[in-house]
PDB file of N, CA and C in Angstrom:
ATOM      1  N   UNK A   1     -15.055-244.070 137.482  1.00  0.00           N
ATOM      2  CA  UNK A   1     -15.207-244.667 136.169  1.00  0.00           C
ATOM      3  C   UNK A   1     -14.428-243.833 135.158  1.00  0.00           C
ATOM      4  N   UNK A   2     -13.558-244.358 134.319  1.00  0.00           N
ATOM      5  CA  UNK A   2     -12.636-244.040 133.423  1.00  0.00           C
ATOM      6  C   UNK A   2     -13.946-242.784 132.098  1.00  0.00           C
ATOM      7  N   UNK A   3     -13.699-242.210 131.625  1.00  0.00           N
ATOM      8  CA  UNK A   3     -14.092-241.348 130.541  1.00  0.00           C
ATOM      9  C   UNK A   3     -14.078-242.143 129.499  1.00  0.00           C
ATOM     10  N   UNK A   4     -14.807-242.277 128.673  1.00  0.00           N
ATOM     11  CA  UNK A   4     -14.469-242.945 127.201  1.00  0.00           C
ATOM     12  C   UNK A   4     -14.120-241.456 126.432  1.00  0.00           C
ATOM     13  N   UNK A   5     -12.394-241.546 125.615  1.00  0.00           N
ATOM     14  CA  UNK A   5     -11.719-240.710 125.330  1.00  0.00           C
ATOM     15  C   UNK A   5     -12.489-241.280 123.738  1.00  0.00           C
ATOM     16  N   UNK A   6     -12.511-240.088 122.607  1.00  0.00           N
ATOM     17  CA  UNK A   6     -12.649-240.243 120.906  1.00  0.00           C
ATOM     18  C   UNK A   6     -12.085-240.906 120.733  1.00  0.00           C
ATOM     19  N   UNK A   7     -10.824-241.439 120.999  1.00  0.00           N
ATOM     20  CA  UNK A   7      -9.644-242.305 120.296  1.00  0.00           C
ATOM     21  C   UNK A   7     -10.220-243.803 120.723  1.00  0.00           C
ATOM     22  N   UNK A   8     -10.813-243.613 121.836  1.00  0.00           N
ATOM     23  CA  UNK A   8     -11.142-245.102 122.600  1.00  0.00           C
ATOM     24  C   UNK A   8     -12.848-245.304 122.108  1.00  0.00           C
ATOM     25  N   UNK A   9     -13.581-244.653 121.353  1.00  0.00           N
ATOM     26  CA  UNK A   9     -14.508-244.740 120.417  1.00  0.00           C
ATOM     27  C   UNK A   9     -14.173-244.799 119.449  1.00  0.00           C
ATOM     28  N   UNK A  10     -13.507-244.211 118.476  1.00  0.00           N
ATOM     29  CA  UNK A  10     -12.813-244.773 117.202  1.00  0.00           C
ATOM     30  C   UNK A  10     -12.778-245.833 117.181  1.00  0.00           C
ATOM     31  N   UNK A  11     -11.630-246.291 118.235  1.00  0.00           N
ATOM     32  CA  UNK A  11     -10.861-247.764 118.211  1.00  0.00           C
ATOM     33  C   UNK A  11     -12.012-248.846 118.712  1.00  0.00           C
ATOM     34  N   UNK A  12     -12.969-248.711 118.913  1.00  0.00           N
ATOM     35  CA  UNK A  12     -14.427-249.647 119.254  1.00  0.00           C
ATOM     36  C   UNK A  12     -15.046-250.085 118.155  1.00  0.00           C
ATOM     37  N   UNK A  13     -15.294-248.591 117.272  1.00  0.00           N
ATOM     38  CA  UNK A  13     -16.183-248.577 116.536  1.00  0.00           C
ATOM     39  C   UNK A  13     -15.538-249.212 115.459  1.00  0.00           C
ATOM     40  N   UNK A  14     -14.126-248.916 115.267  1.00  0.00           N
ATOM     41  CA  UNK A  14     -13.260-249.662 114.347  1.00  0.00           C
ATOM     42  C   UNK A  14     -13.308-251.315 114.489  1.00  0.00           C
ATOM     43  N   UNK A  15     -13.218-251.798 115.549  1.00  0.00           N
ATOM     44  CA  UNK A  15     -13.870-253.376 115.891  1.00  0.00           C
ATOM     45  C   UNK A  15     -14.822-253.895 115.333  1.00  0.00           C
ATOM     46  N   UNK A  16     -15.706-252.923 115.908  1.00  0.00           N
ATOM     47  CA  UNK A  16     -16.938-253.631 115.717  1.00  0.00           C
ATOM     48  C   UNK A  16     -17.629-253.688 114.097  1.00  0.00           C
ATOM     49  N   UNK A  17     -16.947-252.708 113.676  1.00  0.00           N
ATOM     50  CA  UNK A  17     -17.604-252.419 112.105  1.00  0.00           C
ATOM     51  C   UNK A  17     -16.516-253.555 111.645  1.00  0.00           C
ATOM     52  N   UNK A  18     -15.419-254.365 111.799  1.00  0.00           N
ATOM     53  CA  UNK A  18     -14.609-255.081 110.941  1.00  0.00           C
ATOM     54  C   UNK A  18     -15.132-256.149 111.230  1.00  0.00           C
ATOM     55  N   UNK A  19     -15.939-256.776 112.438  1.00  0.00           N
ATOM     56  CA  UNK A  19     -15.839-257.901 112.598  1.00  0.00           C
ATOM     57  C   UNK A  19     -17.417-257.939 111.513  1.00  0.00           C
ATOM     58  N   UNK A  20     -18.201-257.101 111.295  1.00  0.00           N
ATOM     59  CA  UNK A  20     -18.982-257.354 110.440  1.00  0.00           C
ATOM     60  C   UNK A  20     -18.899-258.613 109.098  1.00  0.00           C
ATOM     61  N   UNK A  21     -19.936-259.050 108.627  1.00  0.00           N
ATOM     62  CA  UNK A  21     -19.351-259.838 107.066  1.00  0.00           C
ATOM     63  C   UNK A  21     -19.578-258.794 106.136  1.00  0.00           C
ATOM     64  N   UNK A  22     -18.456-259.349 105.328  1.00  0.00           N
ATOM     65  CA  UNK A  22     -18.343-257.827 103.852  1.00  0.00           C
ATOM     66  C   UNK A  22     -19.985-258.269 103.353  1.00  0.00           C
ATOM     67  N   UNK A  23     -20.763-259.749 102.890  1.00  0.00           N
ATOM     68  CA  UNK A  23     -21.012-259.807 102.285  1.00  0.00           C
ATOM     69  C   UNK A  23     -22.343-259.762 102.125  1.00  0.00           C
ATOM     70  N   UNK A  24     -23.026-259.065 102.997  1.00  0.00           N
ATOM     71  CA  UNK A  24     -24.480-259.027 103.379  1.00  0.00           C
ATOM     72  C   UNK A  24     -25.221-258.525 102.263  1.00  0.00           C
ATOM     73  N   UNK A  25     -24.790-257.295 101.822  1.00  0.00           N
ATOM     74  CA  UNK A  25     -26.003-257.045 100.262  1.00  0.00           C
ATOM     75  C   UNK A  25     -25.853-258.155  98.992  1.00  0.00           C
ATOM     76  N   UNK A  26     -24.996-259.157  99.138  1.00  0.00           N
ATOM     77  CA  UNK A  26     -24.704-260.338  98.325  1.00  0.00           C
ATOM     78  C   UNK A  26     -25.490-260.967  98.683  1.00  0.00           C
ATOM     79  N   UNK A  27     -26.272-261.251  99.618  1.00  0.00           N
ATOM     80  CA  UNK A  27     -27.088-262.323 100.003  1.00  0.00           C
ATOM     81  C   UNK A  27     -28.341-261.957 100.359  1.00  0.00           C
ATOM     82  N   UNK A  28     -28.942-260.416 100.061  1.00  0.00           N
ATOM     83  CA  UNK A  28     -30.382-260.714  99.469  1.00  0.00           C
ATOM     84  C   UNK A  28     -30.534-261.276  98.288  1.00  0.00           C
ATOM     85  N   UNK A  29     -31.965-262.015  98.569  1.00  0.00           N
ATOM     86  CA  UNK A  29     -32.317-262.556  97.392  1.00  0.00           C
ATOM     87  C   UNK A  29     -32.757-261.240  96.125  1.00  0.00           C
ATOM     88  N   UNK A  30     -32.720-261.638  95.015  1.00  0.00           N
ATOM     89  CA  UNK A  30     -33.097-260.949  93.546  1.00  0.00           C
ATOM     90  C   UNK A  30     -34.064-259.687  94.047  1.00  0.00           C
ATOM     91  N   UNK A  31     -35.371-260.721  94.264  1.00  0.00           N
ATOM     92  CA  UNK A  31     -36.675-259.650  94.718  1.00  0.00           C
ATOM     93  C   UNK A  31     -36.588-259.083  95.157  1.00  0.00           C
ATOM     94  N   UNK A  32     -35.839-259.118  96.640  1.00  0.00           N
ATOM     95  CA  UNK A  32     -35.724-257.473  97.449  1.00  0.00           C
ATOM     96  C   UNK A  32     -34.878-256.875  96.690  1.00  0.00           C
ATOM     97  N   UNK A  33     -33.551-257.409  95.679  1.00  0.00           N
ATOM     98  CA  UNK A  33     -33.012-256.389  95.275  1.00  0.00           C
ATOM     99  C   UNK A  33     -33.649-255.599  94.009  1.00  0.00           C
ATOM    100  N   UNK A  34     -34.298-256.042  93.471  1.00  0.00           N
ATOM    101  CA  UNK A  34     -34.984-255.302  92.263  1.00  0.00           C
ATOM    102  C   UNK A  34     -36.309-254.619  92.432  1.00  0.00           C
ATOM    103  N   UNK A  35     -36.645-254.754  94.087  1.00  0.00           N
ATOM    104  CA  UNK A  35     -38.365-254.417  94.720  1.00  0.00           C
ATOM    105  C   UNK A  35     -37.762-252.678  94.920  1.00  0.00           C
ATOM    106  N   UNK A  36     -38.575-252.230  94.211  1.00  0.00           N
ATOM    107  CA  UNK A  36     -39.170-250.703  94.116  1.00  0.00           C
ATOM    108  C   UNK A  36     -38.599-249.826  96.129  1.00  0.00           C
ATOM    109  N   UNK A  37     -37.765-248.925  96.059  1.00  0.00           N
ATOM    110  CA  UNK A  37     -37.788-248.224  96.915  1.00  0.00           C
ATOM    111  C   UNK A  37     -39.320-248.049  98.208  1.00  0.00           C
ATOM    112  N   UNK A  38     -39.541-248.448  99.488  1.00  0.00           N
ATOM    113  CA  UNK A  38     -40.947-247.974 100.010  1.00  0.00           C
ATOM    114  C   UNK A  38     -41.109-246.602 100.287  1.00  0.00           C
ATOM    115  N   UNK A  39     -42.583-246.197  99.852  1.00  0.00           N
ATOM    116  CA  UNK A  39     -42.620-245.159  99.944  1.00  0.00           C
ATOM    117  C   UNK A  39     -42.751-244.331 101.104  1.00  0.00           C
ATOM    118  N   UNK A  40     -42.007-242.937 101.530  1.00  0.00           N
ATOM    119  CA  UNK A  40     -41.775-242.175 102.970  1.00  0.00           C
ATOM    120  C   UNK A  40     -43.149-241.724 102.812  1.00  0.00           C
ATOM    121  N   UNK A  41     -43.027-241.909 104.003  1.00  0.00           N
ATOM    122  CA  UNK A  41     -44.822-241.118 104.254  1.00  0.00           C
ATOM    123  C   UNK A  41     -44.623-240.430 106.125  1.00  0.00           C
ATOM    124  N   UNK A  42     -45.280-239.191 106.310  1.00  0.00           N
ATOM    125  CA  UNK A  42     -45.057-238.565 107.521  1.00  0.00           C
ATOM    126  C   UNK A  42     -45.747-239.660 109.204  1.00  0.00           C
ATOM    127  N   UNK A  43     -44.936-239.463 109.898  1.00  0.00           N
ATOM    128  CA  UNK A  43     -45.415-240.099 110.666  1.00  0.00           C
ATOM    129  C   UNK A  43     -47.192-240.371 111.489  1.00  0.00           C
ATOM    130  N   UNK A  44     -47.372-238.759 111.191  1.00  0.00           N
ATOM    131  CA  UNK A  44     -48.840-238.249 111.674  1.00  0.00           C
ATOM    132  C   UNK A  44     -49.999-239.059 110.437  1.00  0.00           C
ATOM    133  N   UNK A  45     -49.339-239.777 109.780  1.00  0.00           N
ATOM    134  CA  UNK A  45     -50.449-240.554 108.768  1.00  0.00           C
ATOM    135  C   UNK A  45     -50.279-241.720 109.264  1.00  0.00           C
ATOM    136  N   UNK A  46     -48.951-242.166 109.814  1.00  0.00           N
ATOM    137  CA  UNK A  46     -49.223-243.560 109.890  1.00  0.00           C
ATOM    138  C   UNK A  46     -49.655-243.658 111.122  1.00  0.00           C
ATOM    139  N   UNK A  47     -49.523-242.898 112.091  1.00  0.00           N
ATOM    140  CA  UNK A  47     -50.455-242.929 113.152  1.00  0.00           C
ATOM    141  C   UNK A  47     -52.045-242.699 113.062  1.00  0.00           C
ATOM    142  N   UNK A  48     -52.181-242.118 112.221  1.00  0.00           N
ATOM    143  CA  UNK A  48     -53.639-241.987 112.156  1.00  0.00           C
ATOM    144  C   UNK A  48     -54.354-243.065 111.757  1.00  0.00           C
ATOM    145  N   UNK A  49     -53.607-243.884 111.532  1.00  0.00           N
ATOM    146  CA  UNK A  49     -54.560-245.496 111.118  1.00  0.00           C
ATOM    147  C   UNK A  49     -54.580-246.157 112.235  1.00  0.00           C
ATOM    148  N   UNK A  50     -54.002-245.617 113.016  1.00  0.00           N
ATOM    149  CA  UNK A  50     -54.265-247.058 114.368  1.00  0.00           C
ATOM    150  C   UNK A  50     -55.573-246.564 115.176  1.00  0.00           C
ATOM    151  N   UNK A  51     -55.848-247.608 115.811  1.00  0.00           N
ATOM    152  CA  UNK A  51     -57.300-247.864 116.716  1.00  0.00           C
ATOM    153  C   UNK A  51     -56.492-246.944 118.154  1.00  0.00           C
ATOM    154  N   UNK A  52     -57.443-246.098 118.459  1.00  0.00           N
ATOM    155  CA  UNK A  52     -57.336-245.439 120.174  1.00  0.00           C
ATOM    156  C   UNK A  52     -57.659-246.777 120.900  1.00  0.00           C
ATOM    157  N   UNK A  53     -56.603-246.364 122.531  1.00  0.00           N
ATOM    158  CA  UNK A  53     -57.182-247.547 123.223  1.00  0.00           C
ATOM    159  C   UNK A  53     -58.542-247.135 124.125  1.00  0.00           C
ATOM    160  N   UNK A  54     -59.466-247.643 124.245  1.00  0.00           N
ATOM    161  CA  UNK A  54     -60.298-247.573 124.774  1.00  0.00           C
ATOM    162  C   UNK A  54     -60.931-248.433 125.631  1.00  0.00           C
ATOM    163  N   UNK A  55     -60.446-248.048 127.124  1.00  0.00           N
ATOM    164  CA  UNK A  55     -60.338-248.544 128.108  1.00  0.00           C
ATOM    165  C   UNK A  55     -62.109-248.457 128.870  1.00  0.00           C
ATOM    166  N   UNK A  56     -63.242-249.490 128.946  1.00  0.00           N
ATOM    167  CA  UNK A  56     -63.954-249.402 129.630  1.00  0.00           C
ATOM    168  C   UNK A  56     -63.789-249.276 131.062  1.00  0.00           C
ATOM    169  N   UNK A  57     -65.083-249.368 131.604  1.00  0.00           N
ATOM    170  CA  UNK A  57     -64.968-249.430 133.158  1.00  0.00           C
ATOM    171  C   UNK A  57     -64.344-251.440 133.629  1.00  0.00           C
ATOM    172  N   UNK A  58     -64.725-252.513 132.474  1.00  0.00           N
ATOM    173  CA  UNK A  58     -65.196-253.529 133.112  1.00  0.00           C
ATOM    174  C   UNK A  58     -63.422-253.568 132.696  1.00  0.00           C
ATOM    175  N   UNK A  59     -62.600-253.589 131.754  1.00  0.00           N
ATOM    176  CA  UNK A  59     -61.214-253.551 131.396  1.00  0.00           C
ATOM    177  C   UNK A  59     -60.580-252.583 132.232  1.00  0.00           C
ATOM    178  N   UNK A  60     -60.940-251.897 132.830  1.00  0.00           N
ATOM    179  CA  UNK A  60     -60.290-250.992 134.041  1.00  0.00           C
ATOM    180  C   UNK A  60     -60.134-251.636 135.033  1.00  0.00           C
ATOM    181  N   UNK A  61     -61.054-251.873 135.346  1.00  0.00           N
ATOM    182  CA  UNK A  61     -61.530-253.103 136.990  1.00  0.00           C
ATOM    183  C   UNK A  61     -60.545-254.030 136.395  1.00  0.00           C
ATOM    184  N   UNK A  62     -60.471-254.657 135.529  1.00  0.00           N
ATOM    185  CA  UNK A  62     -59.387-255.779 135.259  1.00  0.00           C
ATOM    186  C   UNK A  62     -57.992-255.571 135.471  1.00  0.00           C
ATOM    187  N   UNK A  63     -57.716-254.715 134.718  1.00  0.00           N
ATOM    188  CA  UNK A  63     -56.421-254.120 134.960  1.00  0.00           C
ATOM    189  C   UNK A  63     -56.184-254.283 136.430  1.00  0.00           C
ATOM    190  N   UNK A  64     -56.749-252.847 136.864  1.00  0.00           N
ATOM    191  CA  UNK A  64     -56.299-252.562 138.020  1.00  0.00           C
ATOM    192  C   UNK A  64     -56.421-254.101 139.511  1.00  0.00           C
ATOM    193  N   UNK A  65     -56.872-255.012 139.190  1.00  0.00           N
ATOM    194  CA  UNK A  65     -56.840-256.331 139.614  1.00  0.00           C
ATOM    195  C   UNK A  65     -55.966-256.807 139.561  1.00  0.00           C
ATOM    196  N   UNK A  66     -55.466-256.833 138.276  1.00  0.00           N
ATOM    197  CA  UNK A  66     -54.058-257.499 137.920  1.00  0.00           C
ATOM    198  C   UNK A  66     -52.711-256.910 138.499  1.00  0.00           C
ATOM    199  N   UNK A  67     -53.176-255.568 138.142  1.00  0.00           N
ATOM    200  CA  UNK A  67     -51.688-254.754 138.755  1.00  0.00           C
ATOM    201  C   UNK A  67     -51.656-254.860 140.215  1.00  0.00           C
ATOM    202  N   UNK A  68     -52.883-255.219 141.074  1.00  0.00           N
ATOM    203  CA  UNK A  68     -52.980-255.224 142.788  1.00  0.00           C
ATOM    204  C   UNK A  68     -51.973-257.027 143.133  1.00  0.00           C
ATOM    205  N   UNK A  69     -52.831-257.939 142.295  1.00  0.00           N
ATOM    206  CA  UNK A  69     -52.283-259.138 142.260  1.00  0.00           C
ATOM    207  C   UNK A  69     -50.819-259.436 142.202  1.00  0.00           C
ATOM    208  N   UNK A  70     -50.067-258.622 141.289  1.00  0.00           N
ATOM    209  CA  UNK A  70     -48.961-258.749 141.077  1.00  0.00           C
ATOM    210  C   UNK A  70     -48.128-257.958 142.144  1.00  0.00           C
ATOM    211  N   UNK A  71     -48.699-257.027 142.387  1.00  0.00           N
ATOM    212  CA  UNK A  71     -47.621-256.220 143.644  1.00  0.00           C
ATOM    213  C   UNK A  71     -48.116-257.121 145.107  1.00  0.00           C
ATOM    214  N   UNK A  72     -49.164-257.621 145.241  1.00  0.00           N
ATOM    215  CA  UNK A  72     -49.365-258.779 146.131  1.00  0.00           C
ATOM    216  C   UNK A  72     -48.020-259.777 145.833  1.00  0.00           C
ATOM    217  N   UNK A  73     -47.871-260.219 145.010  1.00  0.00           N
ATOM    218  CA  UNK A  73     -47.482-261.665 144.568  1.00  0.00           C
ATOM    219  C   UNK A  73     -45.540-260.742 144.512  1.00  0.00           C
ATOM    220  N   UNK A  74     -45.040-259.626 144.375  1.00  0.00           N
ATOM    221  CA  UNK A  74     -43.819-259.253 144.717  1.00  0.00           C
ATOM    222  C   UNK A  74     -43.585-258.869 145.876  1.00  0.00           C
ATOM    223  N   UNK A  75     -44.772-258.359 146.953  1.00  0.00           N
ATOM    224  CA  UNK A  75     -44.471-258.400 148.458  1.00  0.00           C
ATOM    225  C   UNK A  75     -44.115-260.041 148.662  1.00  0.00           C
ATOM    226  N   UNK A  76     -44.775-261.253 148.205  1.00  0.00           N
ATOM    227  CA  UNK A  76     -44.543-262.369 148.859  1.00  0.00           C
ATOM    228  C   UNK A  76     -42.948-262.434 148.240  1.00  0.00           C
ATOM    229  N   UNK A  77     -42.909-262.620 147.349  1.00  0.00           N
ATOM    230  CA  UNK A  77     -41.242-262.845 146.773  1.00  0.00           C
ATOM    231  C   UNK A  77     -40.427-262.104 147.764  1.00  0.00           C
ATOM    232  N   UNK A  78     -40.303-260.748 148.283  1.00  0.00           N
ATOM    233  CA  UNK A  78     -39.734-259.996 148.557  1.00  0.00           C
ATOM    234  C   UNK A  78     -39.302-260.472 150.286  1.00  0.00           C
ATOM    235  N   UNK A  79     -40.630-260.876 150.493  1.00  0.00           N
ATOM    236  CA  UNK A  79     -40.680-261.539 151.896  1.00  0.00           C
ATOM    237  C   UNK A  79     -39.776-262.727 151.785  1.00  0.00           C
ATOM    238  N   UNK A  80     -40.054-263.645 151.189  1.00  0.00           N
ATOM    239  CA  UNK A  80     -39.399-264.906 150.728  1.00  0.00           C
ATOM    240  C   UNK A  80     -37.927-264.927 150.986  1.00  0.00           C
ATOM    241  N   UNK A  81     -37.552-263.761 149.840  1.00  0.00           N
ATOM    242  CA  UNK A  81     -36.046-263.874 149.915  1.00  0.00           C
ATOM    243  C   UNK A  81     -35.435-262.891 151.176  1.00  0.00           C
ATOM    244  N   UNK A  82     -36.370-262.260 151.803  1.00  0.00           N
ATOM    245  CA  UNK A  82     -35.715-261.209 152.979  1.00  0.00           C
ATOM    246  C   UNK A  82     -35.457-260.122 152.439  1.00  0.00           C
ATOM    247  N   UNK A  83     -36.370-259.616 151.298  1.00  0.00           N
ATOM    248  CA  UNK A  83     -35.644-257.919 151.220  1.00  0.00           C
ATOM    249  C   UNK A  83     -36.600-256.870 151.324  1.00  0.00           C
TER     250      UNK A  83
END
């Protein structure tokens, strides 16, 4: 396999950024353009609002059903096509 040389990334990146349209910040509407910057906030906050998963015994048993079913159901495929 050939190396991708800088010159042969340049010349990609040069493509791909032209075929872009000039005119994309022309065509938000007003509101997003006049709507207030959102505010940065650290990641360890916005994680802290989400729900832990909490996996019972009876959602375990399920799972692990499903995941048996499905590797059942890719031995048959596998058989099927001969591999």
């Amino acid at each position: 396999m050939r190396r991708a040389t800088p010159l042969y990334c340049l010349s990609l990146f040069v493509i791909v950024t032209a075929c872009a349209p000039a005119g994309i910040p022309d065509q938000a509407v007003p509101a997003a353009q006049n709507a207030p910057y959102p505010e940065l906030v650290p990641l360890e906050t916005v994680l802290a609002g989400q729900a832990t998963a909490d996996l019972s015994t009876e959602t375990s048993d399920k799972l692990r059903a499903r995941a048996a079913a499905l590797r059942a159901r890719a031995a048959r495929l596998r058989a099927q096509n001969g591999g």
